[in-house]
C-alpha atoms as a PDB file:
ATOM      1  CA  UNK A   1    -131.693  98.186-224.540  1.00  0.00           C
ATOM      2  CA  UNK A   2    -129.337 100.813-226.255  1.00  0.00           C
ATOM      3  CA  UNK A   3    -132.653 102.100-228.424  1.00  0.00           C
ATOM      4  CA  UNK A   4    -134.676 102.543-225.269  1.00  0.00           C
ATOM      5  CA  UNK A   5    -131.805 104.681-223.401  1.00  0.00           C
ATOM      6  CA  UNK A   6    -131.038 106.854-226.350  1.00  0.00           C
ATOM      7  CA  UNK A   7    -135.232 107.551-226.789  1.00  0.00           C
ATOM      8  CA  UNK A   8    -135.039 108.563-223.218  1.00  0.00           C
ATOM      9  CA  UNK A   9    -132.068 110.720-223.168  1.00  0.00           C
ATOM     10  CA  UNK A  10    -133.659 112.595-226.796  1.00  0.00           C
ATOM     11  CA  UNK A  11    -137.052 112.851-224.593  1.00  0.00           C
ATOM     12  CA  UNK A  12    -135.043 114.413-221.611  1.00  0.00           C
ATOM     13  CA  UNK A  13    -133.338 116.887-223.591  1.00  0.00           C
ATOM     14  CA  UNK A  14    -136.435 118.128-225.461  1.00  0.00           C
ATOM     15  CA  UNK A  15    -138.476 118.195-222.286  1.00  0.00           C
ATOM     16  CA  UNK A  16    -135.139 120.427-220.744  1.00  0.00           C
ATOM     17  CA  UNK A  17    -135.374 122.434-224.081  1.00  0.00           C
ATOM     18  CA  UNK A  18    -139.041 122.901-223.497  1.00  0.00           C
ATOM     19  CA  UNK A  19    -138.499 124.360-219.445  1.00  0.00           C
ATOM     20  CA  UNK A  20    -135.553 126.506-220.866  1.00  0.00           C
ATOM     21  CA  UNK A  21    -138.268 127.998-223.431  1.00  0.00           C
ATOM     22  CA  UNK A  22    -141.060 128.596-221.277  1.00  0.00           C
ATOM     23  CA  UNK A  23    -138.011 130.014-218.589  1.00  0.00           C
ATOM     24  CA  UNK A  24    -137.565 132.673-220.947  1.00  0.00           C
ATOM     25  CA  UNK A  25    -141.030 133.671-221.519  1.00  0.00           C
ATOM     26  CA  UNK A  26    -141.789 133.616-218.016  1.00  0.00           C
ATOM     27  CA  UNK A  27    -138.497 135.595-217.798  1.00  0.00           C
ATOM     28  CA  UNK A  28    -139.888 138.551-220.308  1.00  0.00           C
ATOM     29  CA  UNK A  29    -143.231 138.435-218.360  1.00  0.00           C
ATOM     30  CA  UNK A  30    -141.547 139.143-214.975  1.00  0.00           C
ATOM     31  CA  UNK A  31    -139.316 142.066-216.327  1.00  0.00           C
ATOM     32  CA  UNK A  32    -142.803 143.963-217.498  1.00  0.00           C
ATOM     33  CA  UNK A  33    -143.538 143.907-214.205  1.00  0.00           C
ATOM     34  CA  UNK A  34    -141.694 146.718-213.098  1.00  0.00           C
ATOM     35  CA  UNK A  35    -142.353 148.649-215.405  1.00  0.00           C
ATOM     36  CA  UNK A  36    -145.176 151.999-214.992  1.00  0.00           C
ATOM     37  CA  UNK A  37    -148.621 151.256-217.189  1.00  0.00           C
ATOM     38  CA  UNK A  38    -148.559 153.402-220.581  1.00  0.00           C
ATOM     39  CA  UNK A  39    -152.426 152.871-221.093  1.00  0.00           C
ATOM     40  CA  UNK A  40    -153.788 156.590-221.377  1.00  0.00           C
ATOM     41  CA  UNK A  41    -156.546 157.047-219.532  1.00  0.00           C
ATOM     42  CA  UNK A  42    -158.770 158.233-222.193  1.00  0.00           C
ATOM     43  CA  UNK A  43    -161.129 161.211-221.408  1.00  0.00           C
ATOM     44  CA  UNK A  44    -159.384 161.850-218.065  1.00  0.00           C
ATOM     45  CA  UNK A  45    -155.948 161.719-219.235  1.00  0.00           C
ATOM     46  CA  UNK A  46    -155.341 162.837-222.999  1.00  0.00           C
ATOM     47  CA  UNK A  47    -151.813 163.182-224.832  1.00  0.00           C
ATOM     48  CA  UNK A  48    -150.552 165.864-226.420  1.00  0.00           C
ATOM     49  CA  UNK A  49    -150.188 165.599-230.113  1.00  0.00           C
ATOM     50  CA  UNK A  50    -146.968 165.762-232.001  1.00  0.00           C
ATOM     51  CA  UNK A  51    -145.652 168.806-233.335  1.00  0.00           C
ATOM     52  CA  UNK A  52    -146.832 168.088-236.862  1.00  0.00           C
ATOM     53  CA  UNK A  53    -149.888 166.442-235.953  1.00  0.00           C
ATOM     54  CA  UNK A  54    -152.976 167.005-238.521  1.00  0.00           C
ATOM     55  CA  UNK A  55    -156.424 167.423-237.215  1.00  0.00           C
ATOM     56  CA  UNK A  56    -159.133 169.771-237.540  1.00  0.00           C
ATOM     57  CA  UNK A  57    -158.972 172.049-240.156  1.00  0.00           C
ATOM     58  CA  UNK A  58    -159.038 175.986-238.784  1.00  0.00           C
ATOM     59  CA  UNK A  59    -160.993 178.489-241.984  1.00  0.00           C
ATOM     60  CA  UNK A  60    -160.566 182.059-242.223  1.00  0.00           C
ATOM     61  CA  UNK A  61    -163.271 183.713-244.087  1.00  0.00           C
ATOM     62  CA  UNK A  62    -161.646 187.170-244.812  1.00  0.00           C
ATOM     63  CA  UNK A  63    -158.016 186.113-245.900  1.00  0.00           C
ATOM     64  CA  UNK A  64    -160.436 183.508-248.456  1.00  0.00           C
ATOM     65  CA  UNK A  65    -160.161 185.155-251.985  1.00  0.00           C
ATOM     66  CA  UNK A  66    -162.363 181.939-253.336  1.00  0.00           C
ATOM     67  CA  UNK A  67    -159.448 180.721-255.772  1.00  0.00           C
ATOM     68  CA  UNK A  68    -160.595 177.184-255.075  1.00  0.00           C
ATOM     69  CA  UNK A  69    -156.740 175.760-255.565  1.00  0.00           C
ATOM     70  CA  UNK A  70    -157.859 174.392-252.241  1.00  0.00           C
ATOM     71  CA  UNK A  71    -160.605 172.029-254.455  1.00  0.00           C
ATOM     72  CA  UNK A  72    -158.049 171.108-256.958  1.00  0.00           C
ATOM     73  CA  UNK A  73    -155.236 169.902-254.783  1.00  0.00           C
ATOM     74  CA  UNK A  74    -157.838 167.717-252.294  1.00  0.00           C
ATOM     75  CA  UNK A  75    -157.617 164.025-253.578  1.00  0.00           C
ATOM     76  CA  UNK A  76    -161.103 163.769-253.289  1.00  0.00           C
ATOM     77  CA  UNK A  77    -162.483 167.538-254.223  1.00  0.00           C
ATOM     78  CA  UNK A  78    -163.820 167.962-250.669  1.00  0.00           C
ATOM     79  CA  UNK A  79    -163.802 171.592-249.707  1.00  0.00           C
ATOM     80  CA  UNK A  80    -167.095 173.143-251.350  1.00  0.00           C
ATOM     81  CA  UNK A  81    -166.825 176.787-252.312  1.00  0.00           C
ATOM     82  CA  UNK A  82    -169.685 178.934-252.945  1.00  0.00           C
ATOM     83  CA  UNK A  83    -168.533 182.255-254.702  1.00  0.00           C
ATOM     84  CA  UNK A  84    -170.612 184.842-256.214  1.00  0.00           C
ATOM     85  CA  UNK A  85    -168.340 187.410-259.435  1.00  0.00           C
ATOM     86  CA  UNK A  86    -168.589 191.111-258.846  1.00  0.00           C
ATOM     87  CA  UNK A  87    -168.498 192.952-261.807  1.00  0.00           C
ATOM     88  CA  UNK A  88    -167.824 196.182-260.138  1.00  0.00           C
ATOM     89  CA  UNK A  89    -164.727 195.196-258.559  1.00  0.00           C
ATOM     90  CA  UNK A  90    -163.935 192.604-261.114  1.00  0.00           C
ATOM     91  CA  UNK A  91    -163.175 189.780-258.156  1.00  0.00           C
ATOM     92  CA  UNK A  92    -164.998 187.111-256.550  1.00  0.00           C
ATOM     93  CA  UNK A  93    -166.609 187.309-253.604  1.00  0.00           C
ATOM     94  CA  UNK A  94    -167.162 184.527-250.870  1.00  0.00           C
ATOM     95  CA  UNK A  95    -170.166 183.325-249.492  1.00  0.00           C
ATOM     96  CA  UNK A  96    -169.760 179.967-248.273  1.00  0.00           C
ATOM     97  CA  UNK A  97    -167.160 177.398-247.271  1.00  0.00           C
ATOM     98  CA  UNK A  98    -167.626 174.033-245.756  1.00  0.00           C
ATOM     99  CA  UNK A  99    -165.758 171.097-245.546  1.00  0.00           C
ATOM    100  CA  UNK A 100    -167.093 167.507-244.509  1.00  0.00           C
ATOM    101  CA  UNK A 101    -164.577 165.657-241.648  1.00  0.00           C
ATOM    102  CA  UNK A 102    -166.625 162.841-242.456  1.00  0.00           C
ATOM    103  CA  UNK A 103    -164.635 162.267-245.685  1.00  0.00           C
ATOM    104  CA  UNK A 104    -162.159 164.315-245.365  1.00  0.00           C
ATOM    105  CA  UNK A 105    -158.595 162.741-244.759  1.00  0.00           C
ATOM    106  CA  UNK A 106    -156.431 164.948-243.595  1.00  0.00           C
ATOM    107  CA  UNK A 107    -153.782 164.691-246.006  1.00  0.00           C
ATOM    108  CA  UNK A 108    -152.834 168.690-245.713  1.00  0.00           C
ATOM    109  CA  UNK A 109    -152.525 169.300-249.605  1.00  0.00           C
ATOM    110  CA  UNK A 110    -155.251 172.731-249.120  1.00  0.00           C
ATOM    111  CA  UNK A 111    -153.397 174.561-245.894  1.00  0.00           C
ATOM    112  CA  UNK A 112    -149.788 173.575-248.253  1.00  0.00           C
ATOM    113  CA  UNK A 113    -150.892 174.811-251.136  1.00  0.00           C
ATOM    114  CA  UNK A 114    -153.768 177.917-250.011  1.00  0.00           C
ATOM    115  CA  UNK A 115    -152.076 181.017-251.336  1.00  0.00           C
ATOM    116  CA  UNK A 116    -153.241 183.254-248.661  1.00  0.00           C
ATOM    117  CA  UNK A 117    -152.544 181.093-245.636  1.00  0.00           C
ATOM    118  CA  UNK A 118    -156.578 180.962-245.064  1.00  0.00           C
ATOM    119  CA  UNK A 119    -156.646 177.639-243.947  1.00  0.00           C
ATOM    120  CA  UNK A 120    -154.040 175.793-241.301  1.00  0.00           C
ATOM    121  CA  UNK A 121    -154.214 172.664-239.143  1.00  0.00           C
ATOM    122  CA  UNK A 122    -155.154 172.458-235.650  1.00  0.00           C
ATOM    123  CA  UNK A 123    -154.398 170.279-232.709  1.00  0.00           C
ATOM    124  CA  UNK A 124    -157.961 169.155-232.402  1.00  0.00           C
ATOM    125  CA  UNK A 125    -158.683 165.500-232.674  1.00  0.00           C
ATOM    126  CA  UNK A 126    -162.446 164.449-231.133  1.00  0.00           C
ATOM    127  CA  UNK A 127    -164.199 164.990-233.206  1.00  0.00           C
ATOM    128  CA  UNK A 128    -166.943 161.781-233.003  1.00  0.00           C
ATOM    129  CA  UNK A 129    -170.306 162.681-233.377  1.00  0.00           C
ATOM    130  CA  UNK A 130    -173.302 160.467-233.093  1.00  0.00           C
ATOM    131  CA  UNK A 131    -174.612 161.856-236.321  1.00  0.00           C
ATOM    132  CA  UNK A 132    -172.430 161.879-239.501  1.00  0.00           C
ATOM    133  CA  UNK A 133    -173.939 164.629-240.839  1.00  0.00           C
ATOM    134  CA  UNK A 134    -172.472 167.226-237.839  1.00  0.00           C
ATOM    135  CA  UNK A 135    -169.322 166.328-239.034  1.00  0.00           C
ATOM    136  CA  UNK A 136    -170.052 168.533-242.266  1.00  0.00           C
ATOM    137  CA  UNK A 137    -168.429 172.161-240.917  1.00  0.00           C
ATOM    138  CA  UNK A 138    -169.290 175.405-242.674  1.00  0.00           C
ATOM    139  CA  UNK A 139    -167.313 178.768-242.488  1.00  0.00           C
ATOM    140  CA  UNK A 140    -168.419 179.466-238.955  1.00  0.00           C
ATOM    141  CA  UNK A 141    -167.767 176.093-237.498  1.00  0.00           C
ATOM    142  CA  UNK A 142    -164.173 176.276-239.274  1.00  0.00           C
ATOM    143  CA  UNK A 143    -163.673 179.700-237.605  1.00  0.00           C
ATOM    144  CA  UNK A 144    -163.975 178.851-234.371  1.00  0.00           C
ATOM    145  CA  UNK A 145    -160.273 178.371-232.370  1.00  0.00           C
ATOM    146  CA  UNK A 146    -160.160 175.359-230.371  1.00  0.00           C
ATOM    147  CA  UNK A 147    -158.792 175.199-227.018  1.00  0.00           C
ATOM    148  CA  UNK A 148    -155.282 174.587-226.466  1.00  0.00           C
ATOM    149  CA  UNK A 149    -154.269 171.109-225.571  1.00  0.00           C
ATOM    150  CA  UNK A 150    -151.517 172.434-223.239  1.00  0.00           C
ATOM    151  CA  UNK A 151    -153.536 174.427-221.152  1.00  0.00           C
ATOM    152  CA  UNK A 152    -155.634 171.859-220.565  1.00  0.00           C
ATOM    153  CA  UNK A 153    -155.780 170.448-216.819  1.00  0.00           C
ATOM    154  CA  UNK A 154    -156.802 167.097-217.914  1.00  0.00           C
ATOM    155  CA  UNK A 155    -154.130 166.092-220.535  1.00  0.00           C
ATOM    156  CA  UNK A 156    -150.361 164.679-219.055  1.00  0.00           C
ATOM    157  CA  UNK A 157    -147.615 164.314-221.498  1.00  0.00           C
ATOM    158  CA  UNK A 158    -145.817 161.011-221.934  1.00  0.00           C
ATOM    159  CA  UNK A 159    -142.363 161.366-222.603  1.00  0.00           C
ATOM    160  CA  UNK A 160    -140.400 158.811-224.089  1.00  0.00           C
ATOM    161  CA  UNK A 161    -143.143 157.453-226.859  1.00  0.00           C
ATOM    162  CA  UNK A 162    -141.873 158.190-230.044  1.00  0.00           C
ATOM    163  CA  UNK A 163    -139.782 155.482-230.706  1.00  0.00           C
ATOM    164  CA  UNK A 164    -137.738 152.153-229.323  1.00  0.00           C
ATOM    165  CA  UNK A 165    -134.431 152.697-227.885  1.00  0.00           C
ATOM    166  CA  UNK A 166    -131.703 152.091-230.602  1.00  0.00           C
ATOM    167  CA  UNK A 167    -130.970 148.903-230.715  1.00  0.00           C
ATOM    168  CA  UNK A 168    -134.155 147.522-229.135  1.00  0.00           C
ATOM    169  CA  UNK A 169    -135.516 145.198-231.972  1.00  0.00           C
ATOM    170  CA  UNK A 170    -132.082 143.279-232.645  1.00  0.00           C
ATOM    171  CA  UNK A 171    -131.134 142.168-229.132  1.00  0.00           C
ATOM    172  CA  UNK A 172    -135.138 141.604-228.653  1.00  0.00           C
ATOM    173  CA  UNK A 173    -134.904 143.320-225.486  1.00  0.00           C
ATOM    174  CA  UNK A 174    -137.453 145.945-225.353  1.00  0.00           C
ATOM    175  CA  UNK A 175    -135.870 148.810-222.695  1.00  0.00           C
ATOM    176  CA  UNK A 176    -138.496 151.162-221.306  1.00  0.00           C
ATOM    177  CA  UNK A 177    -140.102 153.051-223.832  1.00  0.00           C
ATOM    178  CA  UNK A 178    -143.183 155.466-221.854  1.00  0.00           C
ATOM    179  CA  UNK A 179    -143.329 156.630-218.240  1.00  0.00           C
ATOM    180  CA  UNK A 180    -146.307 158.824-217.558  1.00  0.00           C
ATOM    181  CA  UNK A 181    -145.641 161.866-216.147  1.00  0.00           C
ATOM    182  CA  UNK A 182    -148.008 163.137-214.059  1.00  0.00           C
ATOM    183  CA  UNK A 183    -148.119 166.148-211.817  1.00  0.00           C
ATOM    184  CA  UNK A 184    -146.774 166.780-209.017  1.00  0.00           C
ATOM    185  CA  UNK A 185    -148.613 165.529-205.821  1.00  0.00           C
ATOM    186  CA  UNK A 186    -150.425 162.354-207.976  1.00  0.00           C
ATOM    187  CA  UNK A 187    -149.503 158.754-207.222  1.00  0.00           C
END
């Protein structure tokens, strides 16, 4: 009989152990609860990159003096340069400059190392096409300025989303990390 009564108490405490376990998860599920969604709503809300965010790369053609260090520092040789010598003034002279998003990834090595500051990274990020080859971007296309982010009416910054509290991975409580601000007068 003393067998049977010990298998029963060992079952009881595992089955306790068990409800104590699934107590806590329930308990972690119930304190997201209160907690405001993060999820961007993605075209009608947008974020606002980070200060040193790298995305589409902004040309200018007459700052360009064709040195192509631009070429030699890219990983995979991806700006294509198309420069024509002048004898009379003894320099070269651009006429073309395109660069392929397709492949490109925007490591920064050409705006770090262009001498003359020709090329510099914007705060442009869509850049999905439904035809790979429109993501191939000559002088003009590079040239053009996009549109602020900030100005934007559709984009809300979330504050709060760069990292965990301190301390939030060793106690394994996760604090809030995002609230979305919106403006004023929204729900």
């Amino acid at each position: 009989m003393l067998p049977m009564v010990s298998q029963v108490t060992n079952y009881t405490q595992e089955a306790v152990r068990a409800a104590r376990y699934i107590g806590q998860g329930f308990l972690v599920t119930l304190s997201h609860m209160d907690r405001p969604p993060i999820t961007i709503q993605y075209p009608y809300e947008k974020l606002v990159p980070s200060e040193r965010f790298r995305g589409r790369i902004h040309f200018e053609f007459d700052k360009c003096i064709a040195c192509e260090v631009c070429v030699r520092v890219c990983p995979i040789n991806l700006p294509v340069v198309h420069w024509e010598f002048q004898a009379s003034r003894k320099k070269k002279q651009l006429k073309a400059y395109s660069i392929d998003f397709g492949l490109c990834i925007f490591c920064g090595n050409c705006v770090e190392y262009c001498p003359t500051n020709c090329l510099s990274m914007t705060e442009e990020y869509e850049l999905s096409v439904y035809d790979r080859h429109e993501l191939n971007y000559d002088n003009v296309a590079l040239g053009r300025l996009p549109s602020s982010t900030e100005s934007d009416p559709m984009v809300y910054s979330v504050q709060n989303m760069v990292s965990l509290p301190k301390g939030a991975m060793e106690s394994r409580s996760i604090n809030k990390t995002a609230t979305l601000m919106r403006p004023e007068g929204e729900a």
